[in-house]
PDB file of N, CA and C in Angstrom:
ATOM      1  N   UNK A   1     -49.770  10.228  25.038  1.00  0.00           N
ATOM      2  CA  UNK A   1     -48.962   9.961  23.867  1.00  0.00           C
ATOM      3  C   UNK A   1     -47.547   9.654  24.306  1.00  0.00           C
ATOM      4  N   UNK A   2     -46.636   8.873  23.157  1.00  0.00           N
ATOM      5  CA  UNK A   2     -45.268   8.931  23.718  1.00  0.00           C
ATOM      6  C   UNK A   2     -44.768   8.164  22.611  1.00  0.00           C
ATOM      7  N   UNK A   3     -43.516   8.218  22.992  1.00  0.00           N
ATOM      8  CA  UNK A   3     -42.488   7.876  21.405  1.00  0.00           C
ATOM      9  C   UNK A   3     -41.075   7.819  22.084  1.00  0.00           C
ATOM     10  N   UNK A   4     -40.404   7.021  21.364  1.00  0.00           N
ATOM     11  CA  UNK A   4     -39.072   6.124  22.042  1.00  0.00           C
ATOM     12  C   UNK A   4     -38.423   5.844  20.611  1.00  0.00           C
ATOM     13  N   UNK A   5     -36.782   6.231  20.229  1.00  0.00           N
ATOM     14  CA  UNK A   5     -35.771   5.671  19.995  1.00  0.00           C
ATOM     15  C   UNK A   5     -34.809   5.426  20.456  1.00  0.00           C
ATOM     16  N   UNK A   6     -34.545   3.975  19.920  1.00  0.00           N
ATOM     17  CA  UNK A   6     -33.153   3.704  19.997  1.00  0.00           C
ATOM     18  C   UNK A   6     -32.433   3.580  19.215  1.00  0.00           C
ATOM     19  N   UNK A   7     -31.298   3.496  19.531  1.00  0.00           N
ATOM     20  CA  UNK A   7     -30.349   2.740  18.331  1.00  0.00           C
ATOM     21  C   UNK A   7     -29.325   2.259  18.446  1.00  0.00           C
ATOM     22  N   UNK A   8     -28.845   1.153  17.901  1.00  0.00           N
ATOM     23  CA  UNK A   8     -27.952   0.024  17.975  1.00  0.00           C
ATOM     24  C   UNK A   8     -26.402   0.595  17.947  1.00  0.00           C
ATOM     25  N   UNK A   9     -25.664   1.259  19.170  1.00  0.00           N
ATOM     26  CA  UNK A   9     -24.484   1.500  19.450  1.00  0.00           C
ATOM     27  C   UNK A   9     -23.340   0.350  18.481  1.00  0.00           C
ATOM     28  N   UNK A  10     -23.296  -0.613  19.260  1.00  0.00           N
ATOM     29  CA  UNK A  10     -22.491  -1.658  18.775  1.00  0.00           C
ATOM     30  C   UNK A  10     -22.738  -2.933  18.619  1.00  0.00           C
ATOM     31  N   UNK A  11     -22.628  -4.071  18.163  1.00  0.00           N
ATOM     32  CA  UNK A  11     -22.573  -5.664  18.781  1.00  0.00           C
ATOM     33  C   UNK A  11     -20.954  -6.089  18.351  1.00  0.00           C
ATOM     34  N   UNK A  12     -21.291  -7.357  19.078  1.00  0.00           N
ATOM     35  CA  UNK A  12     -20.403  -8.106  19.532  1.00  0.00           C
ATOM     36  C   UNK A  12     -20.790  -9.709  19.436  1.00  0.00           C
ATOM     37  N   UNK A  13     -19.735 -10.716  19.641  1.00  0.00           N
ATOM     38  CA  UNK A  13     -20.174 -11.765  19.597  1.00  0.00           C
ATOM     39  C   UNK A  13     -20.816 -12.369  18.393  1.00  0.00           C
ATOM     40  N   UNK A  14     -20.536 -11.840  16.909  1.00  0.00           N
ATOM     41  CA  UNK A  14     -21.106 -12.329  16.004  1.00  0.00           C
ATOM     42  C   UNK A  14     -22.693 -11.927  15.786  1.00  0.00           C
ATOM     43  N   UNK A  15     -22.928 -10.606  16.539  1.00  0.00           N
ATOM     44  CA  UNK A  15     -23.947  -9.761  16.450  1.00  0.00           C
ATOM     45  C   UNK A  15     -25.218 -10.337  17.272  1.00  0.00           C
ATOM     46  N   UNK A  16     -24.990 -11.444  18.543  1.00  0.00           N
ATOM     47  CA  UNK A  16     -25.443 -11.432  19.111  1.00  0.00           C
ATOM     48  C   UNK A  16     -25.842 -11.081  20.634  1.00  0.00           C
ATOM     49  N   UNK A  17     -24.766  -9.963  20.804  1.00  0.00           N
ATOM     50  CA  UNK A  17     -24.901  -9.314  22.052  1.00  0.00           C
ATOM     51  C   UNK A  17     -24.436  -8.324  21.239  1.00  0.00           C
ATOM     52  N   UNK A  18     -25.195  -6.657  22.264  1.00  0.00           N
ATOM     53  CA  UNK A  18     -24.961  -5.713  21.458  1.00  0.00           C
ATOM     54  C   UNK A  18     -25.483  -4.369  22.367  1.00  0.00           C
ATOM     55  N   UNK A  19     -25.477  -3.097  22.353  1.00  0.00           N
ATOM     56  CA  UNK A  19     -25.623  -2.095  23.188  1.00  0.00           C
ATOM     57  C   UNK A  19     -26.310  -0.901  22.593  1.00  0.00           C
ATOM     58  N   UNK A  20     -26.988  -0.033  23.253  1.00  0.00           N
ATOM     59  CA  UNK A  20     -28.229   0.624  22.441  1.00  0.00           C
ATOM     60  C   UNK A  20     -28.510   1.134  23.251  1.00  0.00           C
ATOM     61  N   UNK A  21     -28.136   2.611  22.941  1.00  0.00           N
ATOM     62  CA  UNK A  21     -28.927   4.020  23.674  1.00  0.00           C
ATOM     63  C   UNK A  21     -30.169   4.377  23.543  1.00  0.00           C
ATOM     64  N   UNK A  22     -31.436   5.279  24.041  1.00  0.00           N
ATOM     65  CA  UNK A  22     -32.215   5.522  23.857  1.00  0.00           C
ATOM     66  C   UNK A  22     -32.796   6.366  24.377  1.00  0.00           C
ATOM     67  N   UNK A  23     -33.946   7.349  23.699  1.00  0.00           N
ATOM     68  CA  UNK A  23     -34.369   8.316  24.559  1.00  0.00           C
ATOM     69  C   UNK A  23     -36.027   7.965  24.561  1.00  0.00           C
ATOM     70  N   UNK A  24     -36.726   8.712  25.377  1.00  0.00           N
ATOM     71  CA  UNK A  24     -38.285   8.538  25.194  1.00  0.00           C
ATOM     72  C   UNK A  24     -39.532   9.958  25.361  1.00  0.00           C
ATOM     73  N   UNK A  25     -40.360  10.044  25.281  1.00  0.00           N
ATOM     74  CA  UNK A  25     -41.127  11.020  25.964  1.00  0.00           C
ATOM     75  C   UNK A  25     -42.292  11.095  25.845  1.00  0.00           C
ATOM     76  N   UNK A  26     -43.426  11.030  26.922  1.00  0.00           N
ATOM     77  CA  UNK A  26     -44.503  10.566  27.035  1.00  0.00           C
ATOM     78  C   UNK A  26     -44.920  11.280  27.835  1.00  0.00           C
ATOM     79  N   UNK A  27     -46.015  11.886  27.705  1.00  0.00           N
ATOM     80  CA  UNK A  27     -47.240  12.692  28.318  1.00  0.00           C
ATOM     81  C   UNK A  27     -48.665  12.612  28.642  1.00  0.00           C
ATOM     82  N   UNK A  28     -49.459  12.511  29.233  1.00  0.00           N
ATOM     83  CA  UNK A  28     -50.798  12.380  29.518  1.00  0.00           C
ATOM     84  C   UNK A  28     -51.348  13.815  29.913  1.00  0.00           C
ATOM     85  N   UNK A  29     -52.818  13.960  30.163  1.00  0.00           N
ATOM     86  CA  UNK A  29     -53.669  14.717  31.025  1.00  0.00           C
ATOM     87  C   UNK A  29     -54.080  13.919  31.334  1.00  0.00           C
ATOM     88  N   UNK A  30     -55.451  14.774  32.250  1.00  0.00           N
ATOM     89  CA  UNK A  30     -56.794  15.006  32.746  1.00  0.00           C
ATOM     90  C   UNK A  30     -57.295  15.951  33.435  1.00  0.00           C
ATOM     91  N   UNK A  31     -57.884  16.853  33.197  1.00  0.00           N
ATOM     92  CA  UNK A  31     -58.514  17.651  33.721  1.00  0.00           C
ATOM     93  C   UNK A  31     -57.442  18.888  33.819  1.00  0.00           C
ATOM     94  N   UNK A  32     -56.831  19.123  34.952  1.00  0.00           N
ATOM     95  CA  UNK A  32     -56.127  20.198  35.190  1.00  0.00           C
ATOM     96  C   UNK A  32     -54.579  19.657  35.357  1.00  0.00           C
ATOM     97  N   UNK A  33     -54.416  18.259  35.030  1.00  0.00           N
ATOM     98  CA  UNK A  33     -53.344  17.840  35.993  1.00  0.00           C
ATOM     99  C   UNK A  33     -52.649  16.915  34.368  1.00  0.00           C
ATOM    100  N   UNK A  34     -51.161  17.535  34.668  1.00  0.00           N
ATOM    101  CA  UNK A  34     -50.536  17.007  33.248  1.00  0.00           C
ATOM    102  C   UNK A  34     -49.164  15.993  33.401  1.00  0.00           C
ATOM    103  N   UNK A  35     -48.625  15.482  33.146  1.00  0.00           N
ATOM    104  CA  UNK A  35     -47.491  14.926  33.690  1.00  0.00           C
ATOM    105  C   UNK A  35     -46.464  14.463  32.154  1.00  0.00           C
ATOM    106  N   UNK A  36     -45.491  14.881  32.186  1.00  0.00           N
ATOM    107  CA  UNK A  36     -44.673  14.658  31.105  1.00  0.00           C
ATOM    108  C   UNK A  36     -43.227  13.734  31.674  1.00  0.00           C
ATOM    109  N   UNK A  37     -42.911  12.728  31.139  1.00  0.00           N
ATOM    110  CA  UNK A  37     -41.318  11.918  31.255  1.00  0.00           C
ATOM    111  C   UNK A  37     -40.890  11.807  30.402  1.00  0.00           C
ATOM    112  N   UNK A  38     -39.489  11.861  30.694  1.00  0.00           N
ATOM    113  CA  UNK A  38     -38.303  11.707  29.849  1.00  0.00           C
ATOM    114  C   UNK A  38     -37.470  11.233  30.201  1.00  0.00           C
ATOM    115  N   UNK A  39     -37.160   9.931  29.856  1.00  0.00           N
ATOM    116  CA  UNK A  39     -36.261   8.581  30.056  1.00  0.00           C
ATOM    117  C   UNK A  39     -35.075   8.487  29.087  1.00  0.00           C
ATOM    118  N   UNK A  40     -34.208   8.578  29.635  1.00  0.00           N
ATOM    119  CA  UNK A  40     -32.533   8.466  28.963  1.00  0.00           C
ATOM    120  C   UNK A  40     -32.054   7.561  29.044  1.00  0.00           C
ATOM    121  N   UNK A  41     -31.481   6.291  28.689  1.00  0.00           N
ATOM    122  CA  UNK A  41     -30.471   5.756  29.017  1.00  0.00           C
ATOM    123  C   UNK A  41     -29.970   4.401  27.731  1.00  0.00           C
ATOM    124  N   UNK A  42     -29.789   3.311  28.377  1.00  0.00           N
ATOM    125  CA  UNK A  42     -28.861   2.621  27.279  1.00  0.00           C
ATOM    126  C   UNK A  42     -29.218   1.359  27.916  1.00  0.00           C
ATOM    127  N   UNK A  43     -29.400   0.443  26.413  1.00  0.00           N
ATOM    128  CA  UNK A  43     -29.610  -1.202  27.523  1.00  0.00           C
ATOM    129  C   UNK A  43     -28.579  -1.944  26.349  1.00  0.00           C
ATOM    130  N   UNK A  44     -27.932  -3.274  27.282  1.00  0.00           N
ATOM    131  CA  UNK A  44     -27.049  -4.137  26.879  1.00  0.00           C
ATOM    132  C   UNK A  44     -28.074  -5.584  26.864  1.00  0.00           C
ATOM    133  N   UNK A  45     -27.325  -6.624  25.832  1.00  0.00           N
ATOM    134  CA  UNK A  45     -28.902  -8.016  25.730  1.00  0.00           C
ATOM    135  C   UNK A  45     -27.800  -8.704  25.035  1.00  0.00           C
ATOM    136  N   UNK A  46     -27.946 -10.112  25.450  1.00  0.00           N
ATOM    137  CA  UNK A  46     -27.535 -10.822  24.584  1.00  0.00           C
ATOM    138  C   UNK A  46     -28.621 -11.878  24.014  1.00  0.00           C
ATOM    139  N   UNK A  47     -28.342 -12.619  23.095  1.00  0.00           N
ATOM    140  CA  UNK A  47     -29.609 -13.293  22.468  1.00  0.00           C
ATOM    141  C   UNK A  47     -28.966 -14.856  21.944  1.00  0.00           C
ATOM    142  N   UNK A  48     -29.472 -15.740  21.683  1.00  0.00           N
ATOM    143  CA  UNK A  48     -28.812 -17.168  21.607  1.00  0.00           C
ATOM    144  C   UNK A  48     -29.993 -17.544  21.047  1.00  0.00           C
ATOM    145  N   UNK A  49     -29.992 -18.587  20.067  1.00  0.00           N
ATOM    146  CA  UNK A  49     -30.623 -19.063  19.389  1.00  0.00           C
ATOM    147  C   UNK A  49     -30.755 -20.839  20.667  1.00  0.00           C
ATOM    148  N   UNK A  50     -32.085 -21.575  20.301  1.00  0.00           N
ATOM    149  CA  UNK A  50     -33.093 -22.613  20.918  1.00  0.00           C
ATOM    150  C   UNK A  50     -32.950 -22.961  19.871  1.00  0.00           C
ATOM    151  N   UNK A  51     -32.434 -24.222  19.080  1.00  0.00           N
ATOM    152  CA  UNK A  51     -32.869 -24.952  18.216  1.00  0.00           C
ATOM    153  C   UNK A  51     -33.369 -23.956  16.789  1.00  0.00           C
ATOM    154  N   UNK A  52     -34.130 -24.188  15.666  1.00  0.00           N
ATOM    155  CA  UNK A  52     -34.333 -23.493  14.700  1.00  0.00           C
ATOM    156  C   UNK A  52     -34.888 -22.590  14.822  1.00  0.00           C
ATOM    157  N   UNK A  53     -36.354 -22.567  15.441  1.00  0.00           N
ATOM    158  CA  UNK A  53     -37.233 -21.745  15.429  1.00  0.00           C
ATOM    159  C   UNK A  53     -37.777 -21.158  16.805  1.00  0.00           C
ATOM    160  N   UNK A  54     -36.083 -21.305  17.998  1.00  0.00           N
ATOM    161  CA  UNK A  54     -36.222 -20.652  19.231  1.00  0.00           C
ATOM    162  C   UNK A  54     -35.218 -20.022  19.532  1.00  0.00           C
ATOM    163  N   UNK A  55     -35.621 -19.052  20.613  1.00  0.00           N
ATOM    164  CA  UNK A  55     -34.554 -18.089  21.006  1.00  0.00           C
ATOM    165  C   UNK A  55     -34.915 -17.805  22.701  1.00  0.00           C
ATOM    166  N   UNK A  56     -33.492 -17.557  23.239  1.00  0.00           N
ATOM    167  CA  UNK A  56     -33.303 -17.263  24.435  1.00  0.00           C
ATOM    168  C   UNK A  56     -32.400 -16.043  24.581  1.00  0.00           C
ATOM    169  N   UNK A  57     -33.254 -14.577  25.308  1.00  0.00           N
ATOM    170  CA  UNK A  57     -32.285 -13.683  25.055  1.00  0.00           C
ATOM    171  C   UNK A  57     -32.501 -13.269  26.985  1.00  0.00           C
ATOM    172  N   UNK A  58     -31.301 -12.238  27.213  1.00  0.00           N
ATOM    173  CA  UNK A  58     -31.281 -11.845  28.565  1.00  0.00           C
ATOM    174  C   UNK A  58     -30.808 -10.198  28.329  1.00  0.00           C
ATOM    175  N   UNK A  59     -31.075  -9.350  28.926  1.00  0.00           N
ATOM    176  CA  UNK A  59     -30.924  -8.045  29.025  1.00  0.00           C
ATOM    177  C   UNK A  59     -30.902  -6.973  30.106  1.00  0.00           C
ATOM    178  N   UNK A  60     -30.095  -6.503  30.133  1.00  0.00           N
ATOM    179  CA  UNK A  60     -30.345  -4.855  31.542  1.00  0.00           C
ATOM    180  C   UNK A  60     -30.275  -3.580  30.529  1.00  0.00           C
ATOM    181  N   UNK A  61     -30.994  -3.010  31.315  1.00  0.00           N
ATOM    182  CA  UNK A  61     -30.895  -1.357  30.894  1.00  0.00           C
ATOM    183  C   UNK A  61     -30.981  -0.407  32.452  1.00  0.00           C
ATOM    184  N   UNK A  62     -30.308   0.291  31.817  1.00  0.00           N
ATOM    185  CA  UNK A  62     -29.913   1.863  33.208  1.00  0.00           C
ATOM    186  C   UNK A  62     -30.676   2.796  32.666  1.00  0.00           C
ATOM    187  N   UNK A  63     -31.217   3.399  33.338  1.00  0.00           N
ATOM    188  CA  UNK A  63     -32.219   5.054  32.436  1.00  0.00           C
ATOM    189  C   UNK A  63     -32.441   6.050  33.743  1.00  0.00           C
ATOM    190  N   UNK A  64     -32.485   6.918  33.199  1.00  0.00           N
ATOM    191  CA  UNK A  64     -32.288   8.323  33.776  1.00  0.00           C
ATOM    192  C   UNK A  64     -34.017   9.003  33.538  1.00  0.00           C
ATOM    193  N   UNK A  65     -34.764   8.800  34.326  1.00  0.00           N
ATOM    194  CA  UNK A  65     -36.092   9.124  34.167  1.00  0.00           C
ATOM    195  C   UNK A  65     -36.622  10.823  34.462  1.00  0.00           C
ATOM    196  N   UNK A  66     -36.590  11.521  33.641  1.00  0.00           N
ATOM    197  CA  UNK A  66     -37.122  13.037  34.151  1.00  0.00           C
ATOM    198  C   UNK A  66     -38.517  13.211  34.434  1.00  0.00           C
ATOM    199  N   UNK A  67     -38.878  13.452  34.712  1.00  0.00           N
ATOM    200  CA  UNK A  67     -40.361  13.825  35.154  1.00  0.00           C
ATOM    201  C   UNK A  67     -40.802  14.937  35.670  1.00  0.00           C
ATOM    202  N   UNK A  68     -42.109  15.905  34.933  1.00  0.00           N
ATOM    203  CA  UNK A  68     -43.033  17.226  35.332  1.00  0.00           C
ATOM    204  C   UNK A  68     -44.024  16.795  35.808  1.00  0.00           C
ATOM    205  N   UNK A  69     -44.814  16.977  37.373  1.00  0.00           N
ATOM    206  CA  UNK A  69     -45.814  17.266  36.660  1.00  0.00           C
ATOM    207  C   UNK A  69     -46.567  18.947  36.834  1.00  0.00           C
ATOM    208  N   UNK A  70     -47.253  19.055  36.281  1.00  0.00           N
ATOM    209  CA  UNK A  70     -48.293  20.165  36.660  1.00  0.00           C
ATOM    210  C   UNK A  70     -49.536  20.181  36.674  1.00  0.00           C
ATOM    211  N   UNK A  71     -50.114  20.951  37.633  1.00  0.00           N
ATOM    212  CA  UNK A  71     -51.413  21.053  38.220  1.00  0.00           C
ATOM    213  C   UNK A  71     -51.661  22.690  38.445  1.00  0.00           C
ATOM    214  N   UNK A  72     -52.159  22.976  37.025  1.00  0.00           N
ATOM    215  CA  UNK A  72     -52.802  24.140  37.133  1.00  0.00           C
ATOM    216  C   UNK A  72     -51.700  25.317  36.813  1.00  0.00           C
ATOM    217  N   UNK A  73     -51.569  26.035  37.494  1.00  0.00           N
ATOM    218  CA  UNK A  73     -49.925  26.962  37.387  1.00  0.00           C
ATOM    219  C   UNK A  73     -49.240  26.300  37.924  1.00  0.00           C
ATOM    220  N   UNK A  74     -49.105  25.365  39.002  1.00  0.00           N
ATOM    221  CA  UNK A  74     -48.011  24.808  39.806  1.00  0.00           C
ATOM    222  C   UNK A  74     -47.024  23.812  38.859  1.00  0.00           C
ATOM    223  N   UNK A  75     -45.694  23.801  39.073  1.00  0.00           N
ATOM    224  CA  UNK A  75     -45.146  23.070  38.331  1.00  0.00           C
ATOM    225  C   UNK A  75     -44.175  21.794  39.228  1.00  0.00           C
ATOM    226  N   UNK A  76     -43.891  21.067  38.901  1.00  0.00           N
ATOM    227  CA  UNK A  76     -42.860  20.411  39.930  1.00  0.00           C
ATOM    228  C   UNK A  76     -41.975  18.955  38.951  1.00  0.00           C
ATOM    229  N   UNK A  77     -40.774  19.385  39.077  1.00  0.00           N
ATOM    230  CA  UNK A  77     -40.075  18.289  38.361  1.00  0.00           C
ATOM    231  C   UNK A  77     -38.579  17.607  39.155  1.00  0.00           C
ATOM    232  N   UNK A  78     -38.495  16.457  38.571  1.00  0.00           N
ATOM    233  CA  UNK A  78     -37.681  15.504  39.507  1.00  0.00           C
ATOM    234  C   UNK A  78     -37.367  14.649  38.413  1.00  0.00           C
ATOM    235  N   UNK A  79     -36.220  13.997  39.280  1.00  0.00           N
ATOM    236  CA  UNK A  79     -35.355  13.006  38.434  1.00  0.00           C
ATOM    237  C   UNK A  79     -35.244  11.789  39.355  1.00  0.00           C
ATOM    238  N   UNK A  80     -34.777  10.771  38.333  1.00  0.00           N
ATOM    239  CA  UNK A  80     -34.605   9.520  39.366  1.00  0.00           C
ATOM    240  C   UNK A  80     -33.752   8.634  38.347  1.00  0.00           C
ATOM    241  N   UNK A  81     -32.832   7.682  38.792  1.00  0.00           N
ATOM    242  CA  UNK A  81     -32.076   6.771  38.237  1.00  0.00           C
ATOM    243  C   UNK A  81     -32.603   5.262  38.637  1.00  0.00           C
ATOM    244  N   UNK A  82     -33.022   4.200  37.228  1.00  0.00           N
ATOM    245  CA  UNK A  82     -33.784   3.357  37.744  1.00  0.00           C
ATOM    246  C   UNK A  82     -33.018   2.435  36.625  1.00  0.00           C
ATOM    247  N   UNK A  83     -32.904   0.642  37.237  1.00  0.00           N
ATOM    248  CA  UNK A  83     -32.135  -0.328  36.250  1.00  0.00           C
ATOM    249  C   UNK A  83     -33.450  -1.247  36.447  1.00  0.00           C
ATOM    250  N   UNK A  84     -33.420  -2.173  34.926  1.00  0.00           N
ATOM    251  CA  UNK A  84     -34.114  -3.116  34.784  1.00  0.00           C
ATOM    252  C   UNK A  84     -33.398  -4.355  34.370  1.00  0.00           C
ATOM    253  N   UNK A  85     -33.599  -5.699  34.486  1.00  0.00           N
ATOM    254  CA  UNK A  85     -33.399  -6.572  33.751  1.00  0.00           C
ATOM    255  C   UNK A  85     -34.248  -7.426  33.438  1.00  0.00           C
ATOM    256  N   UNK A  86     -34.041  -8.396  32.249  1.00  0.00           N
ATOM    257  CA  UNK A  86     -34.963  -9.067  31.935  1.00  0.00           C
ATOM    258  C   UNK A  86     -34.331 -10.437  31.127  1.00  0.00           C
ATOM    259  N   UNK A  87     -35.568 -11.396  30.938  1.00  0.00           N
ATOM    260  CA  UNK A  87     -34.891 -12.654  29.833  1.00  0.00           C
ATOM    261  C   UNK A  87     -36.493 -13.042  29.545  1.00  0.00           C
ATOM    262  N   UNK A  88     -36.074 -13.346  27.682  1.00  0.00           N
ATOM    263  CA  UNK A  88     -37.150 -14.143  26.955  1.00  0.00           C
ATOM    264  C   UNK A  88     -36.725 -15.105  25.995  1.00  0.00           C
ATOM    265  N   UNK A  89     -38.410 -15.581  26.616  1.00  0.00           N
ATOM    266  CA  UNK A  89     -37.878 -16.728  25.754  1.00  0.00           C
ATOM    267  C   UNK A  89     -38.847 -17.479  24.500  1.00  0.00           C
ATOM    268  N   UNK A  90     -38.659 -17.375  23.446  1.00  0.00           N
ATOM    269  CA  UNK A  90     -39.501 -18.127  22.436  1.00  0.00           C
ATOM    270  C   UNK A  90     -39.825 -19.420  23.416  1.00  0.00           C
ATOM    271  N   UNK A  91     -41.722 -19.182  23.429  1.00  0.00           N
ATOM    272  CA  UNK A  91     -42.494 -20.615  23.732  1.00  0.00           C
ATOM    273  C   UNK A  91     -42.458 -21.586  22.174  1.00  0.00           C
ATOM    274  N   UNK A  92     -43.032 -20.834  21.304  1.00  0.00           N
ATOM    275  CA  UNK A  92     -43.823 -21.481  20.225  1.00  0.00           C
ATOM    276  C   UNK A  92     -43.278 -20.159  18.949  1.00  0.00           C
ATOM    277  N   UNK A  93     -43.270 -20.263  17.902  1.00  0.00           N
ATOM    278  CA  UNK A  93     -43.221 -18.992  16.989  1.00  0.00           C
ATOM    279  C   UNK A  93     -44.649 -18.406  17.001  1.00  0.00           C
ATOM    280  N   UNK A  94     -44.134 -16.936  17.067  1.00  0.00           N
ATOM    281  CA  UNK A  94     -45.116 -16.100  17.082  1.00  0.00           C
ATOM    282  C   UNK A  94     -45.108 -15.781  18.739  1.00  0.00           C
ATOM    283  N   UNK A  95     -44.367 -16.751  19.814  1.00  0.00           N
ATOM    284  CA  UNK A  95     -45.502 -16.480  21.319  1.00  0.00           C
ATOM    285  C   UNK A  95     -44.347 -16.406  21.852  1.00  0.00           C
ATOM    286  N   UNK A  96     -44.323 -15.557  23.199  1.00  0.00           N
ATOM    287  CA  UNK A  96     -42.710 -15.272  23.887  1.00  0.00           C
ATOM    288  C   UNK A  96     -42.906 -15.422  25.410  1.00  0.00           C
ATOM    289  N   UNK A  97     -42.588 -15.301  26.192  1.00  0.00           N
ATOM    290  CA  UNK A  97     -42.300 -15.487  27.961  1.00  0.00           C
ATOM    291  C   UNK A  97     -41.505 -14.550  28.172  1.00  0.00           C
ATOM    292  N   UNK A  98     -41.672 -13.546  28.933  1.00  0.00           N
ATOM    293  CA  UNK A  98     -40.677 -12.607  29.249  1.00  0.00           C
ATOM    294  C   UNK A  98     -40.460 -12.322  30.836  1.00  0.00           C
ATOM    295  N   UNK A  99     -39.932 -12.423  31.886  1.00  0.00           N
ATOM    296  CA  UNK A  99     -39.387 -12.138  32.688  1.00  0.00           C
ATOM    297  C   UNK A  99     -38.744 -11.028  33.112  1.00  0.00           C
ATOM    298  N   UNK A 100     -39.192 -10.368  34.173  1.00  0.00           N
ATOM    299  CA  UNK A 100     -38.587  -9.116  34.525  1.00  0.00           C
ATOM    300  C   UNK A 100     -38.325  -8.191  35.525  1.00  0.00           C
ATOM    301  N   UNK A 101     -37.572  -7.290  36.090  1.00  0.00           N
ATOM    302  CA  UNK A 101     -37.387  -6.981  37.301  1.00  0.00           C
ATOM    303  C   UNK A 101     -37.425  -5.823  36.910  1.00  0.00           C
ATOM    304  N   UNK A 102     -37.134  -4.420  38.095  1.00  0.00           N
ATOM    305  CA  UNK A 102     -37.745  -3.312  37.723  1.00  0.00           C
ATOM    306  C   UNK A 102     -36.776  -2.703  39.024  1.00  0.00           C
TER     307      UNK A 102
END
């Protein structure tokens, strides 16, 4: 299971660039072995309109990833700091291209 908000800090640019914190938390099993994360952080995007019915947007986010896992009584948790970026792009309405680094 898992579940994620954000929410829209600020924009700029006539509300097409804009900044947005967020938190997340997501968990699995199997068997004896459980693992829970919790991702913090904030992503910045700007977005530009393609003609009428296209769009070209580009984005990074920074996040602060927590992570358990456990196995049985044993417990063990860690952190890590990880950035992404990305850009999409309306093919067709309805269909997108997204690009991304990790």
């Amino acid at each position: 299971y898992g579940a994620r908000l954000g929410v829209p800090l600020f924009s700029f640019l006539d509300g097409r660039a804009g900044v947005a914190p967020f938190i997340g938390l997501g968990s699995g099993a199997r068997d004896s072995v459980r693992i829970t994360q919790v991702p913090v952080g904030a992503g910045a995007g700007y977005r530009m309109a393609l003609g009428e019915t296209r769009a070209l947007s580009f984005y990074a986010t920074a996040t602060y990833l927590w992570a358990r896992t456990t196995v049985g009584d044993e417990r063990q948790s860690d952190g890590l700091v990880r950035a992404a970026l990305a850009a999409d792009v309306t093919v067709v309405r309805n269909l997108g291209l997204t690009l991304g680094y990790e």
